[in-house]
C-alpha atoms as a PDB file:
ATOM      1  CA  UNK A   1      -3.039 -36.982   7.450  1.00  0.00           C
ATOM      2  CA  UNK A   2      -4.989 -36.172  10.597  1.00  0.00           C
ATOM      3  CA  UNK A   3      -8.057 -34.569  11.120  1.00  0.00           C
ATOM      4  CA  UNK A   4      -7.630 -31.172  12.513  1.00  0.00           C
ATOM      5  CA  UNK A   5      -9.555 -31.088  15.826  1.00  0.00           C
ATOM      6  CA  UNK A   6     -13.385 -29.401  15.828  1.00  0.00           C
ATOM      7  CA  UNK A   7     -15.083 -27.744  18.382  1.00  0.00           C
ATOM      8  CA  UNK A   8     -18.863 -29.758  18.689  1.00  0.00           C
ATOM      9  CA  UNK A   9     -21.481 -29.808  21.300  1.00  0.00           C
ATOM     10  CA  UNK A  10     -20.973 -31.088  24.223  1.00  0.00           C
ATOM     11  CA  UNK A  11     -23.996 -33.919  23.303  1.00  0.00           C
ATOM     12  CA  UNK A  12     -21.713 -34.565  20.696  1.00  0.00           C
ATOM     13  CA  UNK A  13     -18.506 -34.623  22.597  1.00  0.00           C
ATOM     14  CA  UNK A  14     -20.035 -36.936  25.196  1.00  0.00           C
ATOM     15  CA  UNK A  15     -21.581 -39.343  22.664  1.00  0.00           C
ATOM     16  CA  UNK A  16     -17.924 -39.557  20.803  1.00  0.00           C
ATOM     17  CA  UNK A  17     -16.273 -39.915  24.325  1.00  0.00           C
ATOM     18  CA  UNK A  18     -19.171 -43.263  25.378  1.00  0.00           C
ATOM     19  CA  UNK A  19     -17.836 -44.444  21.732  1.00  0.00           C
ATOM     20  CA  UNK A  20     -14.385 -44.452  22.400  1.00  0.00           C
ATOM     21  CA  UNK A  21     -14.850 -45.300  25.519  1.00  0.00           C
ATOM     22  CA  UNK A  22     -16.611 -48.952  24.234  1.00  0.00           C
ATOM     23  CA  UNK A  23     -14.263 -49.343  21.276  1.00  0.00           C
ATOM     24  CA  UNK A  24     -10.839 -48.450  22.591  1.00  0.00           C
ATOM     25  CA  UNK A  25     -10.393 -51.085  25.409  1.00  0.00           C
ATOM     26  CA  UNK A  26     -10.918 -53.821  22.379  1.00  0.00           C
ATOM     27  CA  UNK A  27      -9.264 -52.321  19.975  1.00  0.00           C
ATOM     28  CA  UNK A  28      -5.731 -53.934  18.852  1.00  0.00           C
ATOM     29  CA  UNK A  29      -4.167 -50.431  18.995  1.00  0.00           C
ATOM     30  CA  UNK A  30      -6.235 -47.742  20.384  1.00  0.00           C
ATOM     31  CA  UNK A  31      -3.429 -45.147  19.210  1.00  0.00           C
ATOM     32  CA  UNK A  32      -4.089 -41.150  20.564  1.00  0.00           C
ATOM     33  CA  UNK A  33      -7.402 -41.153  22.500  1.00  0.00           C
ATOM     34  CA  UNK A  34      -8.427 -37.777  22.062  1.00  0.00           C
ATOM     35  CA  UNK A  35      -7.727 -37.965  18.255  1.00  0.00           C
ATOM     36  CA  UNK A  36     -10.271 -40.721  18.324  1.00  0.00           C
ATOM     37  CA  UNK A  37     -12.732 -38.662  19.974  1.00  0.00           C
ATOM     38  CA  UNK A  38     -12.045 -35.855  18.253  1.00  0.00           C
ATOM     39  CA  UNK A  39     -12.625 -37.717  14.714  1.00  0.00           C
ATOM     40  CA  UNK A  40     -15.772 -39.723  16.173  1.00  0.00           C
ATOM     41  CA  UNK A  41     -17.618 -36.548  17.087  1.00  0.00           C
ATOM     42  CA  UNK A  42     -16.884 -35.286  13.786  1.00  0.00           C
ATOM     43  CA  UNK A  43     -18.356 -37.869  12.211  1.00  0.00           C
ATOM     44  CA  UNK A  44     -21.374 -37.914  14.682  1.00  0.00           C
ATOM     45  CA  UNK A  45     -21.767 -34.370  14.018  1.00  0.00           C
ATOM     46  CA  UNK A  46     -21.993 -35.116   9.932  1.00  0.00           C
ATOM     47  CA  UNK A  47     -23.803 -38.141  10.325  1.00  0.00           C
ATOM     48  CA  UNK A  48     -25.811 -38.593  13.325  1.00  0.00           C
ATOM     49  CA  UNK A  49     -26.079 -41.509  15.898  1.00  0.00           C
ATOM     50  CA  UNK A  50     -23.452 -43.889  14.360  1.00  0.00           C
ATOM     51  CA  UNK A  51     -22.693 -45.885  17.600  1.00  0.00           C
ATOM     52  CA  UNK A  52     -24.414 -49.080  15.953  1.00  0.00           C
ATOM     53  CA  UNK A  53     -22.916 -48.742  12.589  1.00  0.00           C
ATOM     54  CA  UNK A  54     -19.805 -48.224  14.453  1.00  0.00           C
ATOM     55  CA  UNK A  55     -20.055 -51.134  17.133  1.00  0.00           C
ATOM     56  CA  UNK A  56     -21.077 -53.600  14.533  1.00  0.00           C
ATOM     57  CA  UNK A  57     -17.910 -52.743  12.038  1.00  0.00           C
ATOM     58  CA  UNK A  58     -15.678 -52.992  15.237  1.00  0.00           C
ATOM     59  CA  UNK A  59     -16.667 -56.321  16.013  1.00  0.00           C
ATOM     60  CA  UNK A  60     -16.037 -57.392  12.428  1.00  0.00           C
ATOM     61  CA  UNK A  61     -13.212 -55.973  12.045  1.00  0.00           C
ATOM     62  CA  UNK A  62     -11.887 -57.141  15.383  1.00  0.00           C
ATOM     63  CA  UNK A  63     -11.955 -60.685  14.250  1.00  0.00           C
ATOM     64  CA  UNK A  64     -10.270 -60.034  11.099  1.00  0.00           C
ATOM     65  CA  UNK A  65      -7.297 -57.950  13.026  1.00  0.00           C
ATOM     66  CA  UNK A  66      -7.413 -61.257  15.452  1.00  0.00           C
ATOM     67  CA  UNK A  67      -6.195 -63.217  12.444  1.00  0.00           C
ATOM     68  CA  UNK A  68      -3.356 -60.941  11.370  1.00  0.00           C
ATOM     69  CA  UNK A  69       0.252 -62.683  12.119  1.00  0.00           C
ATOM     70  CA  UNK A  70       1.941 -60.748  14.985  1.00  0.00           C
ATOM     71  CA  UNK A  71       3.483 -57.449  13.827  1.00  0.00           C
ATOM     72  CA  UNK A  72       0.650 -57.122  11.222  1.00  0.00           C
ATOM     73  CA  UNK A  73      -0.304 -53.202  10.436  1.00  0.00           C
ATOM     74  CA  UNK A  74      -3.497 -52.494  12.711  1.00  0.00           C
ATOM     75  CA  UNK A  75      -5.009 -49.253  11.982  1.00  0.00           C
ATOM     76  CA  UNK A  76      -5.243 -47.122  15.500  1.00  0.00           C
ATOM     77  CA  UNK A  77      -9.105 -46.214  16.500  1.00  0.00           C
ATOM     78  CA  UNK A  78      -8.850 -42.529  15.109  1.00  0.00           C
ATOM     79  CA  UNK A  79      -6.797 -43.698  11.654  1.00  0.00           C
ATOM     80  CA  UNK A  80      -9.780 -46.829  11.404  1.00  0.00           C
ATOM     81  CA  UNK A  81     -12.826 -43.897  11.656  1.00  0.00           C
ATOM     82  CA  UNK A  82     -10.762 -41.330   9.732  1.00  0.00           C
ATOM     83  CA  UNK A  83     -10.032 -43.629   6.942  1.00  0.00           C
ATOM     84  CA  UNK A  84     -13.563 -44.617   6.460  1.00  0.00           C
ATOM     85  CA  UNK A  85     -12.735 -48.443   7.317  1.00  0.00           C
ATOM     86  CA  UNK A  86     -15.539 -48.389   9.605  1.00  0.00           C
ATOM     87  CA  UNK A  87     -17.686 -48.084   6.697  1.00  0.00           C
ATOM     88  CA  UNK A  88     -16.816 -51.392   5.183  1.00  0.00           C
ATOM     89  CA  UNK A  89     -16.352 -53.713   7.557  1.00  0.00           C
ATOM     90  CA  UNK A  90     -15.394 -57.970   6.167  1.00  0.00           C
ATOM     91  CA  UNK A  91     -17.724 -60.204   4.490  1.00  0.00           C
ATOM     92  CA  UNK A  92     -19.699 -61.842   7.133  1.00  0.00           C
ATOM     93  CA  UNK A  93     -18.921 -64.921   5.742  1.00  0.00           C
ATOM     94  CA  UNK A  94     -15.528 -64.197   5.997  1.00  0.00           C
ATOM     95  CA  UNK A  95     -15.527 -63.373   9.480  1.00  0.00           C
ATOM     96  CA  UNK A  96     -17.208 -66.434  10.212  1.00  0.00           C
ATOM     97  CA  UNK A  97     -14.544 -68.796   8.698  1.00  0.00           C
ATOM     98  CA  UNK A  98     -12.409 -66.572  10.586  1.00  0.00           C
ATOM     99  CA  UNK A  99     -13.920 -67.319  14.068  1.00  0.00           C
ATOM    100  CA  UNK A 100     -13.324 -70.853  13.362  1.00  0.00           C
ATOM    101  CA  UNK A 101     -10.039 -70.429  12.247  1.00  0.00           C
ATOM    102  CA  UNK A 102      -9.051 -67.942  15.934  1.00  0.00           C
ATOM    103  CA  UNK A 103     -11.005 -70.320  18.098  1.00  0.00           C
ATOM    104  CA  UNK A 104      -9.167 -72.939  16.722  1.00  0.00           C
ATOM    105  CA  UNK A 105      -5.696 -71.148  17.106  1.00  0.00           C
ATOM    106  CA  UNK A 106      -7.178 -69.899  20.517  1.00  0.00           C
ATOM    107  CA  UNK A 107      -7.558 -73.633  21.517  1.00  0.00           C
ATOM    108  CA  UNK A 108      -4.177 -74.685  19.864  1.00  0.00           C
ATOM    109  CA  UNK A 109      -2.505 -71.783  21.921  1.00  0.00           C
ATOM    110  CA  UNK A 110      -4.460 -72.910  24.868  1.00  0.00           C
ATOM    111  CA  UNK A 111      -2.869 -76.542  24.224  1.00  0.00           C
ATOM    112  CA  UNK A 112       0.561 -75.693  23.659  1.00  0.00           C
ATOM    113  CA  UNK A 113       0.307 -73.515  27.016  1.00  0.00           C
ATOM    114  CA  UNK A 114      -1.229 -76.553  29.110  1.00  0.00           C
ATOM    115  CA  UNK A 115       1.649 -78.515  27.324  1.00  0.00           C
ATOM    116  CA  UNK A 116       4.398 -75.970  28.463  1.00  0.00           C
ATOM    117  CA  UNK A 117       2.822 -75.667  31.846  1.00  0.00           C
ATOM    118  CA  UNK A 118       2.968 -79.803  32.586  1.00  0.00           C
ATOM    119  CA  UNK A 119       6.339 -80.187  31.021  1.00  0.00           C
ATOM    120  CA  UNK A 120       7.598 -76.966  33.221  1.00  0.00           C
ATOM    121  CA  UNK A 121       6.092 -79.108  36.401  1.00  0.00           C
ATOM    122  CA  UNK A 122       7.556 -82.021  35.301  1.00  0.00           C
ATOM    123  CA  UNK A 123      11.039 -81.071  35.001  1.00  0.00           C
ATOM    124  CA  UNK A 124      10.597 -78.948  38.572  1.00  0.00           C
ATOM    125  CA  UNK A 125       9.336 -82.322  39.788  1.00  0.00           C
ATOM    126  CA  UNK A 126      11.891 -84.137  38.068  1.00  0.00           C
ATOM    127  CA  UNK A 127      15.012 -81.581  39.682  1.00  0.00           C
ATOM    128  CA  UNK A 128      12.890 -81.914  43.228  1.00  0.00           C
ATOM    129  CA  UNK A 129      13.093 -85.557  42.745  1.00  0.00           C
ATOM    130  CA  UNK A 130      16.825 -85.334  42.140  1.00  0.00           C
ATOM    131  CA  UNK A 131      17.829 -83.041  44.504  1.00  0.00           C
ATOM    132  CA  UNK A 132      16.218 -84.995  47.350  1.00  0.00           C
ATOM    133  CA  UNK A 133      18.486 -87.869  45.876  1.00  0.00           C
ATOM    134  CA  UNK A 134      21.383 -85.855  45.677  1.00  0.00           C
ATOM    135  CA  UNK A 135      20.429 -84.797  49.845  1.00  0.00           C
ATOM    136  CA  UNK A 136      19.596 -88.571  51.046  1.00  0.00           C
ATOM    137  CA  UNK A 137      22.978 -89.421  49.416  1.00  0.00           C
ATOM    138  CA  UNK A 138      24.718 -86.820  51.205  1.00  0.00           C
ATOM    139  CA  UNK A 139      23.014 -87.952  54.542  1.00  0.00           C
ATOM    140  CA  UNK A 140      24.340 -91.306  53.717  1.00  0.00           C
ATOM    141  CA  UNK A 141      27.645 -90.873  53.397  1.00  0.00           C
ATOM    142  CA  UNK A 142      27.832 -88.397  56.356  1.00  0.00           C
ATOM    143  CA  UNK A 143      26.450 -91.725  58.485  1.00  0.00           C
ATOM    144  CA  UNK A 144      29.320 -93.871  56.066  1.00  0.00           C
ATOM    145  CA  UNK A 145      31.886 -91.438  57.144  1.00  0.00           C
ATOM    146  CA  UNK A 146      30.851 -90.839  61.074  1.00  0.00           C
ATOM    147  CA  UNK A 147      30.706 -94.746  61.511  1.00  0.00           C
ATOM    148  CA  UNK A 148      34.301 -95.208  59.688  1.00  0.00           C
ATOM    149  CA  UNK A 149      35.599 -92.757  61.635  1.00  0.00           C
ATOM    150  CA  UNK A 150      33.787 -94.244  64.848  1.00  0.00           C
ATOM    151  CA  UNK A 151      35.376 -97.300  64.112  1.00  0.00           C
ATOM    152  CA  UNK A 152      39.225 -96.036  63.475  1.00  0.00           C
ATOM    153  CA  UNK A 153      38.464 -94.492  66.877  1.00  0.00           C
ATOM    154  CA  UNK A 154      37.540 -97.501  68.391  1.00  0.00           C
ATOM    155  CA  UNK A 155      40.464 -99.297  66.841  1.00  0.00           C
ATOM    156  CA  UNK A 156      42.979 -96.829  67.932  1.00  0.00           C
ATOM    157  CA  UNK A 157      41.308 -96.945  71.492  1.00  0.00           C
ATOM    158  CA  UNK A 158      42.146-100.810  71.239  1.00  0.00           C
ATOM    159  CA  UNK A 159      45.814-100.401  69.901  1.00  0.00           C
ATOM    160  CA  UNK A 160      46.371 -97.704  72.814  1.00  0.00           C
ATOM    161  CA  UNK A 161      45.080-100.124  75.164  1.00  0.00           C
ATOM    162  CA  UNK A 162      47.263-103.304  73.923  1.00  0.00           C
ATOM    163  CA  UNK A 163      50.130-100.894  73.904  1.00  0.00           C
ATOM    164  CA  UNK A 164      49.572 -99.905  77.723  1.00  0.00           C
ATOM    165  CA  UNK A 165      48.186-103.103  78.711  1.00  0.00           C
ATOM    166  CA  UNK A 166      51.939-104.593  77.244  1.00  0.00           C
ATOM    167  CA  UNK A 167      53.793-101.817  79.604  1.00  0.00           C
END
């Protein structure tokens, strides 16, 4: 259910907008913007200065979403305030193991992409290679062909000339 909007001061209001504004470019799925505001002055208004609380639980949180397999639920920014998750954010020690564990799937990502990028210049190499085969050949046998051809001429010539020369 979402929070029905509230009119707050415009302190507040500017304070939820900075917020957003540092959260929502990080966040896996920033969702409605103004909903996040909205909620985050809310809870500014109830609670006071909560950027800290707030920035600290993002940054958690943002390792642990980092971790989820692709197509994983990831609460928008409004629906992570709203629902309190902000208020709980992972065991540290948790979120350690999982830095390891993204910086090593970072690196292995990282890997396979240098991998895909030398094989993809490798097989363009590879086709360049062939395909300047595939035009010396061609050059070849255009030279094969012009000097048979030179040659029937000159052989004809010869016959024409025998035949004339015999007249």
């Amino acid at each position: 259910m979402r929070p029905a909007p509230a009119a707050h001061s415009p302190e507040i209001e500017q304070q939820a907008r900075e917020i957003v504004a540092e959260l929502a470019p990080h966040h896996p799925t920033p969702g409605n913007i103004a909903l996040a505001r909205s909620v985050i002055a809310s809870l500014i208004a109830v609670n006071g200065d909560i950027r800290a609380k707030l920035r600290a639980s993002h940054e958690a949180w943002r390792v642990v979403w980092a971790s989820y397999r692709e197509g994983r639920f990831k609460p928008q920014l409004w629906r992570w305030v709203a629902d309190d998750d902000w208020t709980e954010p992972p065991d540290t020690e948790e979120v350690r193991k999982l830095c390891k564990s993204n910086e090593a799937k970072r690196k292995s990502q990282e890997r396979d992409e240098q991998i895909r990028i030398a094989v993809e210049k490798q097989e363009r190499l590879k086709a360049e290679e062939a395909a300047e085969a595939a035009r010396k050949e061609k050059e070849w046998w255009a030279k094969y062909n012009a000097a048979c051809e030179a040659k029937k001429a000159a052989k004809a010539a010869e016959v024409a000339k025998e035949q004339s020369d015999a007249t």
